[in-house]
Protein backbone atom coordinates (compact mmCIF):
# COMPACT_ATOMS: atom_id res chain seq x y z
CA UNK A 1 0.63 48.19 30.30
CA UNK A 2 0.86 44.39 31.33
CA UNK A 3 0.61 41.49 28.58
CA UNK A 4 -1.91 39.72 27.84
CA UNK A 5 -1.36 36.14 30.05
CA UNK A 6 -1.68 33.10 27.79
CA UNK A 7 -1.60 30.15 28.95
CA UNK A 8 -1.98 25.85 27.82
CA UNK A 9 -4.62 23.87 27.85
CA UNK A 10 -4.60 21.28 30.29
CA UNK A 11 -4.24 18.25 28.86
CA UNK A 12 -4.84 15.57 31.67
CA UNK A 13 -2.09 12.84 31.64
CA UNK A 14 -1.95 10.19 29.69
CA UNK A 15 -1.50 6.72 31.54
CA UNK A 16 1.73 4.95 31.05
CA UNK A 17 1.96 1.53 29.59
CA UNK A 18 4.15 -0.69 30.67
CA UNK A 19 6.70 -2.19 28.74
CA UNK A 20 5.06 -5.64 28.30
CA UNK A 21 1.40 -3.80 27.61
CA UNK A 22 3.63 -1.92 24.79
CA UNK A 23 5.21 -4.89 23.53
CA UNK A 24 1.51 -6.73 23.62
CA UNK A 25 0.06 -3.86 21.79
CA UNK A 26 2.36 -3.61 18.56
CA UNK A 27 1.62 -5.23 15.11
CA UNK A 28 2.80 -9.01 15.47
CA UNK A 29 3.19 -10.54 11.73
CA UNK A 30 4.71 -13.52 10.11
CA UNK A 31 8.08 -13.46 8.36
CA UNK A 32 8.99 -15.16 5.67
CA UNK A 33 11.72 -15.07 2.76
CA UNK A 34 12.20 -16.71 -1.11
CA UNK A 35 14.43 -16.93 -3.36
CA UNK A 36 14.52 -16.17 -7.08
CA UNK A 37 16.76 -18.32 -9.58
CA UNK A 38 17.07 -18.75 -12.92
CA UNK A 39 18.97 -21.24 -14.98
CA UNK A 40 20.68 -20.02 -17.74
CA UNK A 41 18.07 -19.56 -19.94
CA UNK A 42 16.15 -17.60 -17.58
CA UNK A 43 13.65 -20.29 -16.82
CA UNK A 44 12.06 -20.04 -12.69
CA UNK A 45 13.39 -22.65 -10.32
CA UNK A 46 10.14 -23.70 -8.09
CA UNK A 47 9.75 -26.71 -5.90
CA UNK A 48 6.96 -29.01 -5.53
CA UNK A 49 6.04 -29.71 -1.58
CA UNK A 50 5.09 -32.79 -0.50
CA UNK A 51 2.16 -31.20 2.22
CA UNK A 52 0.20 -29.36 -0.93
CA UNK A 53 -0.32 -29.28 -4.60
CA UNK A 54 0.96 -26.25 -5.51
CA UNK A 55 4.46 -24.82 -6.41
CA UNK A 56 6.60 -22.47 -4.55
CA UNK A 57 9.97 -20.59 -4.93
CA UNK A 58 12.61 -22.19 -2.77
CA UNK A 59 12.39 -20.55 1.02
CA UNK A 60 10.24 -20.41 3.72
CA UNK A 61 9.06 -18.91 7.39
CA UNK A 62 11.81 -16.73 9.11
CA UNK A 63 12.21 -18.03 12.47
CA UNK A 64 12.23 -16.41 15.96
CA UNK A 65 15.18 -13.90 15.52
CA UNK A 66 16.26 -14.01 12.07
CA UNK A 67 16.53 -11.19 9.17
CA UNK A 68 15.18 -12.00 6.13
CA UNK A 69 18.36 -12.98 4.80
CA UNK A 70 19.58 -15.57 6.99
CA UNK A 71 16.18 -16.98 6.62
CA UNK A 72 17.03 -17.04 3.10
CA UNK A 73 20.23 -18.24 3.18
CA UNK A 74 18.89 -21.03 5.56
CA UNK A 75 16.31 -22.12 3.52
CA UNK A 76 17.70 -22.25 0.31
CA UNK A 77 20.56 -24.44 2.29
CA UNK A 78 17.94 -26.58 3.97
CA UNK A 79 15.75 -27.56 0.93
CA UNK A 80 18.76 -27.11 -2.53
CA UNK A 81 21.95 -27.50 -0.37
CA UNK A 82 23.01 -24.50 -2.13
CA UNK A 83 24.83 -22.05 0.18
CA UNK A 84 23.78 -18.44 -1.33
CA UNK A 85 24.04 -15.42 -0.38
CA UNK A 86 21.01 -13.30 -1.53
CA UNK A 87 22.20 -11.02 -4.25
CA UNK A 88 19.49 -7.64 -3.69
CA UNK A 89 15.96 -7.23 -2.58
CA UNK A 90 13.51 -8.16 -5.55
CA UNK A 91 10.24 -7.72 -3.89
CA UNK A 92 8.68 -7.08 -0.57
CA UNK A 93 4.73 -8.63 0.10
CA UNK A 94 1.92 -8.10 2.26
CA UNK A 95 -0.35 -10.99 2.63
CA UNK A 96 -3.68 -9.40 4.61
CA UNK A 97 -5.40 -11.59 7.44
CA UNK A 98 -8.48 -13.16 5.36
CA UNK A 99 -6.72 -13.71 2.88
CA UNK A 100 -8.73 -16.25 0.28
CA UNK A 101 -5.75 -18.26 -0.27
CA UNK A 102 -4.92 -19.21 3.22
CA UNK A 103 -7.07 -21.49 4.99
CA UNK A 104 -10.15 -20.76 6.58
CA UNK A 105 -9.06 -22.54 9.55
CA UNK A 106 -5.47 -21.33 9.95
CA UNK A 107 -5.35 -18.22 12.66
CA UNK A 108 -3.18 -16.12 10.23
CA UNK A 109 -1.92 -12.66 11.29
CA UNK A 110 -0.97 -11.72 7.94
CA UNK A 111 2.38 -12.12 6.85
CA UNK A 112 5.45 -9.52 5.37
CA UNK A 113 7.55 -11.78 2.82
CA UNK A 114 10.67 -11.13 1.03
CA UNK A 115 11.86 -12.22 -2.60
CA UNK A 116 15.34 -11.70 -3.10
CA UNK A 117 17.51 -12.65 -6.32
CA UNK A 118 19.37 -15.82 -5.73
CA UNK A 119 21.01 -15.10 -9.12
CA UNK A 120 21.54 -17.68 -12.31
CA UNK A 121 22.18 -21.41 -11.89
CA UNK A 122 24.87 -22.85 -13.68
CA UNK A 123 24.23 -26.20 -15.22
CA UNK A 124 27.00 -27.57 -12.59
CA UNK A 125 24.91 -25.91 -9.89
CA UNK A 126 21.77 -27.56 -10.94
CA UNK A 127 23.59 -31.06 -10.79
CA UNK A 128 24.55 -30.53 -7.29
CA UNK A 129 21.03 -29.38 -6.05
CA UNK A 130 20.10 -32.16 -3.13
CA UNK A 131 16.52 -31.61 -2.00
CA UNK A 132 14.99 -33.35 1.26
CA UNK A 133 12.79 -35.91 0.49
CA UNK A 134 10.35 -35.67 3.61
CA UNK A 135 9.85 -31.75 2.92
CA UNK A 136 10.33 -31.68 -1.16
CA UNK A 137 9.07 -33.75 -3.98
CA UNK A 138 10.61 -32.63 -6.87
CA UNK A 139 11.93 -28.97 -8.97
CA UNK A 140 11.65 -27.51 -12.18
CA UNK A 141 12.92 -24.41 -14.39
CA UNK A 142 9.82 -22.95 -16.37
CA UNK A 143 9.35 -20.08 -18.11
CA UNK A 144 7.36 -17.62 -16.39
CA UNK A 145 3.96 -18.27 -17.67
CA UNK A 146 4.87 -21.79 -16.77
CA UNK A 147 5.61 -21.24 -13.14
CA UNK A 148 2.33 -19.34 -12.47
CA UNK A 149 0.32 -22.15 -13.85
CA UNK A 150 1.92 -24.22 -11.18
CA UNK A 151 1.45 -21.92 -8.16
CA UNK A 152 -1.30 -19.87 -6.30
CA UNK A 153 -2.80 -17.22 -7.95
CA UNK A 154 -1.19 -15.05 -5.50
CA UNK A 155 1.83 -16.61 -5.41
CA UNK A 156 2.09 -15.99 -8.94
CA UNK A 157 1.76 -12.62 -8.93
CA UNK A 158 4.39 -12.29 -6.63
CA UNK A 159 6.60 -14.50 -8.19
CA UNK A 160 5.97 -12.32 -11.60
CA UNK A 161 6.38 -9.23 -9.86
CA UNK A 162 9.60 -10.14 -8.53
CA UNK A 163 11.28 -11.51 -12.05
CA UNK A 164 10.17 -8.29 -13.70
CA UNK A 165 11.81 -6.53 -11.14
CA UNK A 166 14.97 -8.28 -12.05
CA UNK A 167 14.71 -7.69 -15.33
CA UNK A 168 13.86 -3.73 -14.95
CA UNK A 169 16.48 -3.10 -12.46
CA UNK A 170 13.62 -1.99 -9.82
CA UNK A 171 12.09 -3.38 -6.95
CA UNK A 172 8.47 -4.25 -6.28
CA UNK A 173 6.11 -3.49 -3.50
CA UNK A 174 3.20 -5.63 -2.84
CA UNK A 175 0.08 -5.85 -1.03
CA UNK A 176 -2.01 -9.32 -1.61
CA UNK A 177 0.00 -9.61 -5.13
CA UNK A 178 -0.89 -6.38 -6.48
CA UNK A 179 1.32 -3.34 -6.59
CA UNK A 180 0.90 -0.49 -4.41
CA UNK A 181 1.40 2.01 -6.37
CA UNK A 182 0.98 2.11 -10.40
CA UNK A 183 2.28 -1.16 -11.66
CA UNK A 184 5.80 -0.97 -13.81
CA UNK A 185 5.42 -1.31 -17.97
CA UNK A 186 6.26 -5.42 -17.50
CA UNK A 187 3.45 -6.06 -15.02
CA UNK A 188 1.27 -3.33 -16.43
CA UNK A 189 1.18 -5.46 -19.95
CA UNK A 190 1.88 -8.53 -18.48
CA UNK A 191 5.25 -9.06 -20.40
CA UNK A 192 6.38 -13.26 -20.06
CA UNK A 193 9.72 -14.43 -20.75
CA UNK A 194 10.65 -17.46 -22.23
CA UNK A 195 13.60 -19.26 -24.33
CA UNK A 196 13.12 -18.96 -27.79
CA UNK A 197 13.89 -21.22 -30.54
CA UNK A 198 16.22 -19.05 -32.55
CA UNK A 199 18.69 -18.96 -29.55
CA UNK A 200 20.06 -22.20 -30.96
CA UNK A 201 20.56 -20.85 -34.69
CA UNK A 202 24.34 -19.66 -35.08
CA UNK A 203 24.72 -16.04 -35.09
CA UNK A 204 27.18 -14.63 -37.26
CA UNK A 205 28.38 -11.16 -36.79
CA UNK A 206 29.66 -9.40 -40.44
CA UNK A 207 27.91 -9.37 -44.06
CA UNK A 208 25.82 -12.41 -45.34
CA UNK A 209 27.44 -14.57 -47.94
CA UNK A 210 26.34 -14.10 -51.56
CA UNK A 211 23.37 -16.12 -52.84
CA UNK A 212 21.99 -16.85 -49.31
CA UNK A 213 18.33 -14.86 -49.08
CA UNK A 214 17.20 -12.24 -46.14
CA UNK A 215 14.03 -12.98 -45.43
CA UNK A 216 13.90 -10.92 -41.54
CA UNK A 217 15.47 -7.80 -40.63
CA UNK A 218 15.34 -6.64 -37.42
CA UNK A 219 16.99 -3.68 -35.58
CA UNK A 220 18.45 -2.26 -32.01
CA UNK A 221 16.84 0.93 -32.40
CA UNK A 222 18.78 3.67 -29.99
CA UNK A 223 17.09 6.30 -28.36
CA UNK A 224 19.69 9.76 -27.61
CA UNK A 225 20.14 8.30 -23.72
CA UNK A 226 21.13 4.99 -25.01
CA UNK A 227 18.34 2.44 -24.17
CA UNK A 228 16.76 0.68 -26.90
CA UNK A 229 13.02 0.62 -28.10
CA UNK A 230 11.58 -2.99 -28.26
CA UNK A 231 8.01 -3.79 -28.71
CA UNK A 232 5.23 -6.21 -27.11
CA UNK A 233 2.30 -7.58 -28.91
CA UNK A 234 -0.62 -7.85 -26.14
CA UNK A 235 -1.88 -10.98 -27.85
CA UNK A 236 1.44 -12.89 -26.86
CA UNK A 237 2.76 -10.51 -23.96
CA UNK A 238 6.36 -11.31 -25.28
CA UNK A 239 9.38 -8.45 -26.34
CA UNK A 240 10.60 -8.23 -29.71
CA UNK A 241 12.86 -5.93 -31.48
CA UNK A 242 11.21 -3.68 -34.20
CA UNK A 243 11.46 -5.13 -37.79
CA UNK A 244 9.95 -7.89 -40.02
CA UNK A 245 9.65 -9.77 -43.12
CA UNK A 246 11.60 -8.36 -45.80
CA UNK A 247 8.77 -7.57 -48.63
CA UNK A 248 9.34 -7.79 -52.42
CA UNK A 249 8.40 -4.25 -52.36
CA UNK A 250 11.06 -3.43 -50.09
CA UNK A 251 14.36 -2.67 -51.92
CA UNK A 252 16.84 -3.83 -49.10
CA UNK A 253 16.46 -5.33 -45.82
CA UNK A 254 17.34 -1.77 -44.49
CA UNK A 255 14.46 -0.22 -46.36
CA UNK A 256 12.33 -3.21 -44.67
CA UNK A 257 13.72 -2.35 -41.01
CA UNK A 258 12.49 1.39 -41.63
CA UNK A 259 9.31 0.49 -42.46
CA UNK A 260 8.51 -1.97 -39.98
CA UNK A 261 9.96 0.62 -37.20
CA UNK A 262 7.22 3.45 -38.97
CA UNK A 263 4.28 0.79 -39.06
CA UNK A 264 5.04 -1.46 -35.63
CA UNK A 265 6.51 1.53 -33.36
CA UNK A 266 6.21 5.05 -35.10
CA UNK A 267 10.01 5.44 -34.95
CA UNK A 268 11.76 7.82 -37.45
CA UNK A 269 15.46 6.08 -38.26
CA UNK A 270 18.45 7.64 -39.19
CA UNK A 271 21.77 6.10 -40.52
CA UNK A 272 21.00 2.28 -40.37
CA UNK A 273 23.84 0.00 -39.76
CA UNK A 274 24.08 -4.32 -40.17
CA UNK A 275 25.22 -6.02 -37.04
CA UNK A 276 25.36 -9.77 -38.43
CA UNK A 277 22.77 -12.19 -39.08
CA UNK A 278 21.32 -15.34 -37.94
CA UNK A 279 21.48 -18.73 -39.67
CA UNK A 280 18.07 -20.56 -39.94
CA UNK A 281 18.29 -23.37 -42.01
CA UNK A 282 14.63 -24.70 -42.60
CA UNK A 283 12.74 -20.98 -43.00
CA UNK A 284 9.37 -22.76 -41.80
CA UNK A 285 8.55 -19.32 -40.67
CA UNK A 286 8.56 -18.36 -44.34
CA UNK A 287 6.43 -21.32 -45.62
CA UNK A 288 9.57 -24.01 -45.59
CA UNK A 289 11.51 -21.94 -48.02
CA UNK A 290 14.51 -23.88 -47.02
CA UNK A 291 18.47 -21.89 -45.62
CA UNK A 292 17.88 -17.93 -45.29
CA UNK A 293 19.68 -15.38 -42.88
CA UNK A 294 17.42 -13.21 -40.78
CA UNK A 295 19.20 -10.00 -40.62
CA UNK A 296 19.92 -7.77 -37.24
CA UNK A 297 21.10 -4.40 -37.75
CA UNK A 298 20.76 -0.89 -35.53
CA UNK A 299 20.17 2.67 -36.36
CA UNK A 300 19.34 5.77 -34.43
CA UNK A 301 15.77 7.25 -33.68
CA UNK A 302 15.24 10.21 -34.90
CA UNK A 303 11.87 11.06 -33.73
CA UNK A 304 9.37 9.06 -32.50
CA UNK A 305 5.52 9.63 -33.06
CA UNK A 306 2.17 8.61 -31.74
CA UNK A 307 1.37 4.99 -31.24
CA UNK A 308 -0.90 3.34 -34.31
CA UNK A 309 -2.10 0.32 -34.64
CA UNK A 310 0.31 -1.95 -36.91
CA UNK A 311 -1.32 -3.02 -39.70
CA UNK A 312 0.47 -6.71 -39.63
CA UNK A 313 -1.49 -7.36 -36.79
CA UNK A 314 -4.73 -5.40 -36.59
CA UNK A 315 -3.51 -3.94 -32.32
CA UNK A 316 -1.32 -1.61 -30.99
CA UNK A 317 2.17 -2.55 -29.58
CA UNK A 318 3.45 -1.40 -26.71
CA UNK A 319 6.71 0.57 -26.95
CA UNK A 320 9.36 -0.15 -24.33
CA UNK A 321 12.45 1.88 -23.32
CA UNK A 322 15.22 -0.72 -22.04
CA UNK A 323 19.17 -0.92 -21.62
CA UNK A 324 20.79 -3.25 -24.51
CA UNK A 325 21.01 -5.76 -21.50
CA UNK A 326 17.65 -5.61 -20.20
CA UNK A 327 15.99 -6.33 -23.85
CA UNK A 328 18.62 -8.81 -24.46
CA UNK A 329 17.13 -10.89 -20.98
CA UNK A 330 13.49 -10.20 -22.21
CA UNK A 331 14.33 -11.07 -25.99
CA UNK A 332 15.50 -14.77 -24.67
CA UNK A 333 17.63 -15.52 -26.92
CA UNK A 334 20.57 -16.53 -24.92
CA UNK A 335 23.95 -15.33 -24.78
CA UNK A 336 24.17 -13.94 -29.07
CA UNK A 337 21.41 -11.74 -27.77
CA UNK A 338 23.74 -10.05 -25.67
CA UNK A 339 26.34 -10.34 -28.01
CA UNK A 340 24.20 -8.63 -30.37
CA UNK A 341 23.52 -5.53 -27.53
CA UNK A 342 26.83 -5.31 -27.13
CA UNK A 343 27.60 -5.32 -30.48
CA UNK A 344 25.12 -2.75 -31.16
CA UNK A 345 25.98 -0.56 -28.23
CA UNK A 346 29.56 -0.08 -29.42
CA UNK A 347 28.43 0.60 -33.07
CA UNK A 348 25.94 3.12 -31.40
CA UNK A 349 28.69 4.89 -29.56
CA UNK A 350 31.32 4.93 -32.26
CA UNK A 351 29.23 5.99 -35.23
CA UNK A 352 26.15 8.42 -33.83
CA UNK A 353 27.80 9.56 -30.35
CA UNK A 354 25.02 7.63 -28.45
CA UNK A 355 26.39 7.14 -24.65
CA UNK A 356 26.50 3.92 -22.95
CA UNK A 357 22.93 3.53 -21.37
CA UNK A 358 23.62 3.95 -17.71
CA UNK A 359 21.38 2.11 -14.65
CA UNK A 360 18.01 2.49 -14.98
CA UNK A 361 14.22 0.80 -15.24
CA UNK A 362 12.42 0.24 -18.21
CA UNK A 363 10.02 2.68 -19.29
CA UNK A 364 7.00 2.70 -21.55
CA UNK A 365 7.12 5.04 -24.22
CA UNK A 366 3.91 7.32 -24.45
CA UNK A 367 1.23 6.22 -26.80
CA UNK A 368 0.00 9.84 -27.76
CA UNK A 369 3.61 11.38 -28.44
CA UNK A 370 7.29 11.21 -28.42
C-alpha cells in the first residue's frame, strides 16, 4: 500500500531587502552615558549647565562610533578633567519619543542611556576637578534628596535608581525613570541617604567609663546568612539600626536594645553583645542633658515575627536585609560605621558561628511573617 503524499504549503517568496533598505529599516536611537560619584560622604556630584536650569550627572551624548564607556570616559575627561575608568554598569534607561521632558520642538527618537559608577572622590580629587567654563557653570555634592531637587523629575529618578543600585549591589533597568520590573526595597520605599551628624562624634570601641550615662542603645542585629536587619521610617525614608532610648524601666541598655528590636522590627534576640559606644557631648537629643554615650552593641535573631506598627511612632517600619557594608553606606555615618560592621561581623562570626555575609542585594523582610 503506498503512503499517504504530504506535502508544504507554498509560501510565495518573500522579497529581499537590500542592505541599505535593512539598515534604513532598524531602530535608530540616541546614546548617551553618565557618571555616578560620590565624595566621601556619599554626597552626588552633579553639574550645573550653562544652556538650562537644571542639574545633571557629569556625561553626555555618545558620539558616532563609541561604546558607552568611552563616551563616559570622554565626558567625564571633557567637563571634570578626571580620567576614569567606569567602575560597573549602575543603570541602563529608556527615554520614549514624547517624552514630557524633552522639548516639544526637538525631533527626538528616544534615547538608551547608561549610568555607570565613577566610584568615590577623594578630597584631593575634588581639588583637581577643572570644569569648562563655556559648557559648565558650577558642581556640587548633595545628598540624594538634594540632587533630585536640582534635576528633572526624570532625571531624578534615574539618578536615584542608579545610587540605590550602588548601594544594593544590583543594577537597575529603566523605562522613562520607572523600573521595569518590580522596583528593589530602596526605590520601592524611597530610602535617601545623607551624612549624619553623629559621624563626627568619636566612636570608641570597648566598655563606657564609669559615671558617664547611656542614654541610646542600638544594635547590628544578624540574621543566620549574615546580613543585618536595619529599619526605615516612611515619614523620613532614612535607614537606622534597631534600638532606642534607654527607658527608666529598662534595667540595662541591653534590656532596652531587646525591646526596641520586639516593638520597632518584631525581632526575637539571642545572646546580646556591646561593640563600643559613641561620645555625644551636648545630649540635645535627650532635652540638653549634657555628655552621655549612645551605646552600639549586636546580637543574633532568633526569630523574627510579623511586622506591627511601633508604638514610638504610631507607622510601620520597613525591615531591610543588608550586608554589614551595605547598611553601614545607608546608615551615613562615615567610616566608624564601617568600623562598627566590621566590628560586629567578627564578633558575629566568633561568638554565634554566623558566616561572613557573602555578595548579595538587599532584601525586604516580609511584613506578614519571618
Amino acid at each position: 500500500m503506498e503512503s499517504p503524499m504530504h506535502s508544504t504549503p507554498y509560501v510565495p517568496e518573500q522579497p529581499r531587502m537590500s542592505q541599505e533598505e535593512y539598515a534604513r529599516s532598524r531602530h535608530a536611537v540616541w546614546l548617551g552615558a553618565t557618571a555616578l560619584f560620590t565624595d566621601e560622604l556619599g554626597n552626588v556630584l552633579l553639574v550645573k549647565p550653562t544652556y538650562r536650569s537644571q542639574w545633571l550627572l557629569p556625561g553626555g551624548a555618545a558620539d558616532p562610533g563609541e561604546s558607552p564607556e568611552i563616551a563616559c570616559r570622554r565626558e567625564v575627561r571633557e567637563e571634570l578633567g578626571l580620567s576614569r575608568s567606569p567602575v560597573r554598569l549602575l543603570a541602563v534607561h529608556w527615554l520614549t519619543p514624547g517624552h514630557p521632558d524633552i522639548a516639544a520642538d526637538l525631533p527626538f527618537p528616544g534615547e538608551v542611556r547608561y549610568v555607570l559608577d565613577g566610584g568615590v572622590l577623594t578630597e584631593a580629587d575634588i581639588a583637581a576637578l577643572c570644569l569648562p567654563p563655556d559648557e559648565l557653570s558650577g558642581y556640587e555634592f548633595l545628598d540624594s534628596r538634594a540632587a533630585a531637587e536640582r534635576m528633572t523629575p526624570v532625571d531624578a529618578r534615574i539618578m536615584l535608581a542608579a545610587l540605590r543600585a550602588r548601594l544594593a549591589g544590583t543594577t537597575a533597568h529603566l523605562a522613562d525613570g520607572r523600573h521595569v520590573t518590580e522596583a528593589p526595597p530602596l526605590d520601592r520605599h524611597d530610602v535617601h541617604t545623607r551624612p549624619r551628624s553623629g559621624r563626627q562624634w568619636p566612636w570608641h570601641p570597648g566598655q563606657v567609663p564609669d559615671g558617664l550615662r547611656v542614654r541610646q542603645a542600638w544594635g547590628w542585629l544578624f540574621a543566620p546568612d549574615g546580613r543585618v536587619v536595619v529599619v526605615v521610617d516612611p515619614a523620613k525614608r532614612l535607614v537606622m539600626l534597631p534600638g532606642g532610648t534607654v527607658e527608666p524601666t529598662d534595667a540595662s541598655p541591653e534590656d532596652a536594645l531587646v525591646r526596641e528590636a520586639e516593638e520597632e522590627a518584631r525581632l526575637t534576640l539571642g545572646q546580646v553583645q556591646r561593640l563600643g559606644w559613641v561620645y555625644d557631648a551636648a545630649g540635645e537629643a535627650y532635652g540638653g542633658i549634657g555628655e552621655c554615650a549612645r551605646l552600639r552593641l549586636t546580637a543574633p535573631i532568633t526569630a523574627i515575627g510579623p511586622s506591627a506598627v511601633d508604638p514610638a511612632v504610631g507607622r510601620r517600619l520597613v525591615r531591610l536585609l543588608a550586608m554589614p557594608e551595605q547598611a553601614a553606606a545607608l546608615l551615613g555615618w562615615e567610616e566608624q560605621g564601617y568600623e562598627q560592621a566590621r566590628l560586629a561581623a567578627g564578633i558575629a562570626h566568633a561568638r554565634w558561628g554566623i558566616p561572613l555575609a557573602p555578595p548579595s542585594p538587599i532584601t525586604e523582610l516580609p511584613a506578614d511573617d519571618g
